[in-house]
C-alpha atoms as a PDB file:
ATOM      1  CA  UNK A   1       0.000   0.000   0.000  1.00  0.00           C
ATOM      2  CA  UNK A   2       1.174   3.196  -0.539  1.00  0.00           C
ATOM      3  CA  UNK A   3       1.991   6.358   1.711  1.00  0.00           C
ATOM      4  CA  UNK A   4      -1.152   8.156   1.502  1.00  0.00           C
ATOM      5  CA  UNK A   5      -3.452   5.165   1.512  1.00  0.00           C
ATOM      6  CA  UNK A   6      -1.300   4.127   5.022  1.00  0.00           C
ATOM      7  CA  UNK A   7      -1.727   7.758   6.392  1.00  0.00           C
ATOM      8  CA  UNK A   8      -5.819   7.742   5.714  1.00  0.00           C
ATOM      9  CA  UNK A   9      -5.926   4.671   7.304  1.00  0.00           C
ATOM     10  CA  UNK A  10      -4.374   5.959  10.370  1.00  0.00           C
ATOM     11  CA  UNK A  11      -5.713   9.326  10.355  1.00  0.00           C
ATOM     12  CA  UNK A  12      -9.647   7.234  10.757  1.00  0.00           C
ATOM     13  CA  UNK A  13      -8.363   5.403  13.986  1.00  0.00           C
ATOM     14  CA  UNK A  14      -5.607   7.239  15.584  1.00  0.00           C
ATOM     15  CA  UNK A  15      -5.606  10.612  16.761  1.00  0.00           C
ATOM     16  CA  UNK A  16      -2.709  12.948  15.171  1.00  0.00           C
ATOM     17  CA  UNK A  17      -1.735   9.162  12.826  1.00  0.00           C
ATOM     18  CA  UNK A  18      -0.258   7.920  16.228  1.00  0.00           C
ATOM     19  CA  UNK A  19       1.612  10.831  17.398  1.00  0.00           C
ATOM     20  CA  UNK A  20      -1.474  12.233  19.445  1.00  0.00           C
ATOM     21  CA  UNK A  21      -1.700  15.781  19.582  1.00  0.00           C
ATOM     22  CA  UNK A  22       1.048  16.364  17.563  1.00  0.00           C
ATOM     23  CA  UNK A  23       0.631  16.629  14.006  1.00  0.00           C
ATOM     24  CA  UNK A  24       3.604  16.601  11.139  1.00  0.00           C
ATOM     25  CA  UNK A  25       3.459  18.439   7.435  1.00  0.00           C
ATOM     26  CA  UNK A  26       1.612  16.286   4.977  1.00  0.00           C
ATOM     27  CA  UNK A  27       4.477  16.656   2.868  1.00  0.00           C
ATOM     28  CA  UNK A  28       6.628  14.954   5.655  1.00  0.00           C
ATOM     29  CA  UNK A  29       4.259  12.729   7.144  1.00  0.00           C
ATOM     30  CA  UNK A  30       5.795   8.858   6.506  1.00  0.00           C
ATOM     31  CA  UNK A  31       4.634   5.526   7.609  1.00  0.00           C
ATOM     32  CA  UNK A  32       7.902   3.421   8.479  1.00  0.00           C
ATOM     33  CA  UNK A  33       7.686  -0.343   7.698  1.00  0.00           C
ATOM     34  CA  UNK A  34      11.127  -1.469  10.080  1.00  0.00           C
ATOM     35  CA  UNK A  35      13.975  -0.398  11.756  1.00  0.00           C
ATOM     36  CA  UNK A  36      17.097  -1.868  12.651  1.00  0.00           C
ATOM     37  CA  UNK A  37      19.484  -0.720  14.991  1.00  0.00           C
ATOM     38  CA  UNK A  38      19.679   3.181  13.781  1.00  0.00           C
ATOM     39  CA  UNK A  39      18.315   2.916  10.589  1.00  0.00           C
ATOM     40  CA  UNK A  40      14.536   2.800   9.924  1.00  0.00           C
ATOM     41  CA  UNK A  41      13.017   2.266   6.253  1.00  0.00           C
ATOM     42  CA  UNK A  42       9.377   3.557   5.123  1.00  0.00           C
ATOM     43  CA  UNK A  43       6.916   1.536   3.135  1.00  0.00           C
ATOM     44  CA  UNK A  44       8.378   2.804   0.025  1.00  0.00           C
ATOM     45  CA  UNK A  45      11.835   1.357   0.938  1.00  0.00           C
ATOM     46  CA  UNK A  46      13.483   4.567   1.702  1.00  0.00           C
ATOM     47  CA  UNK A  47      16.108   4.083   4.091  1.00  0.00           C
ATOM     48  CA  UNK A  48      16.078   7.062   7.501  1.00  0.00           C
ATOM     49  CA  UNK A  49      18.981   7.450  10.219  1.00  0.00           C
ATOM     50  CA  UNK A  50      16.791   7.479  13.687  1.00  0.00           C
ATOM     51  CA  UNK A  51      18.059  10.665  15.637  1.00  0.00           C
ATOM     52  CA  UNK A  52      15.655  10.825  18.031  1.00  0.00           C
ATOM     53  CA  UNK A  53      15.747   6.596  18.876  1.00  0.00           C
ATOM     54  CA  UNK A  54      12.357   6.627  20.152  1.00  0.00           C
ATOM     55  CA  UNK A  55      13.582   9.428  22.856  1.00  0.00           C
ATOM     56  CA  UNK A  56      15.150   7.498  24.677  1.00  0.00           C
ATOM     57  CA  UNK A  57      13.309   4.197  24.608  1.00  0.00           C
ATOM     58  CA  UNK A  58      15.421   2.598  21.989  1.00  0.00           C
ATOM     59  CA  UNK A  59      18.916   3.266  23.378  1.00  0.00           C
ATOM     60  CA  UNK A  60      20.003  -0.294  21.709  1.00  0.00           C
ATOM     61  CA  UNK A  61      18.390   0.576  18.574  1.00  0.00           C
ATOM     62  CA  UNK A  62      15.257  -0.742  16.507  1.00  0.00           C
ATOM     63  CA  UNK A  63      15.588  -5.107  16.844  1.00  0.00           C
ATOM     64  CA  UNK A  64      18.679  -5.367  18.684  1.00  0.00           C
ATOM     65  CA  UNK A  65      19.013  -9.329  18.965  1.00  0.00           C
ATOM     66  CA  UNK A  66      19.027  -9.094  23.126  1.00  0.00           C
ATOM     67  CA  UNK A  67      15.947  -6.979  22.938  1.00  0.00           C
ATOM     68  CA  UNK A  68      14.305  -9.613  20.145  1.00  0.00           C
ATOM     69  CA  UNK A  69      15.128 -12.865  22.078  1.00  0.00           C
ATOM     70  CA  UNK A  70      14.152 -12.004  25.323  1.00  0.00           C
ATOM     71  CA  UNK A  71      10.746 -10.858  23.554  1.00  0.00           C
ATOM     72  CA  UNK A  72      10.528 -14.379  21.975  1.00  0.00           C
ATOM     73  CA  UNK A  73      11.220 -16.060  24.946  1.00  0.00           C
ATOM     74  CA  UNK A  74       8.694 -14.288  26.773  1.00  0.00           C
ATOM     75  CA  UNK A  75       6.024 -14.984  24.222  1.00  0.00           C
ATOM     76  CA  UNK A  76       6.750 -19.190  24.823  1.00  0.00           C
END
């Protein structure tokens, strides 16, 4: 699915697309499809550095392999 079609959909059931009240530039607005470790990519494959590493709560980075076993473990 595309940008736009991904932002609509979020728009109908999250307030702000998920970042509450805060609200970014249409123009700027991007739906991200994974990260890992610094690097996130959008839907469209378009490859981000993550400055802001969830503020804090992704100090080891998007699927660090500690963070991603002890999830799977937890989940057995």
């Amino acid at each position: 699915m595309s940008q736009r079609v991904l932002i609509a959909i979020a728009d109908r059931g999250l307030p702000g697309s998920g970042l509450g009240s805060y609200s970014l530039a249409e123009d700027i607005r991007l739906i991200y499809s994974h990260g890992k470790g610094s690097r996130m990519w959008d839907v469209d494959g378009n490859e981000y550095i993550d400055y802001v590493g969830g503020a804090g709560a992704l100090i080891l980075g998007h699927s660090h392999p500690a963070v991603v076993e002890a999830a799977k473990a937890q989940l057995e």
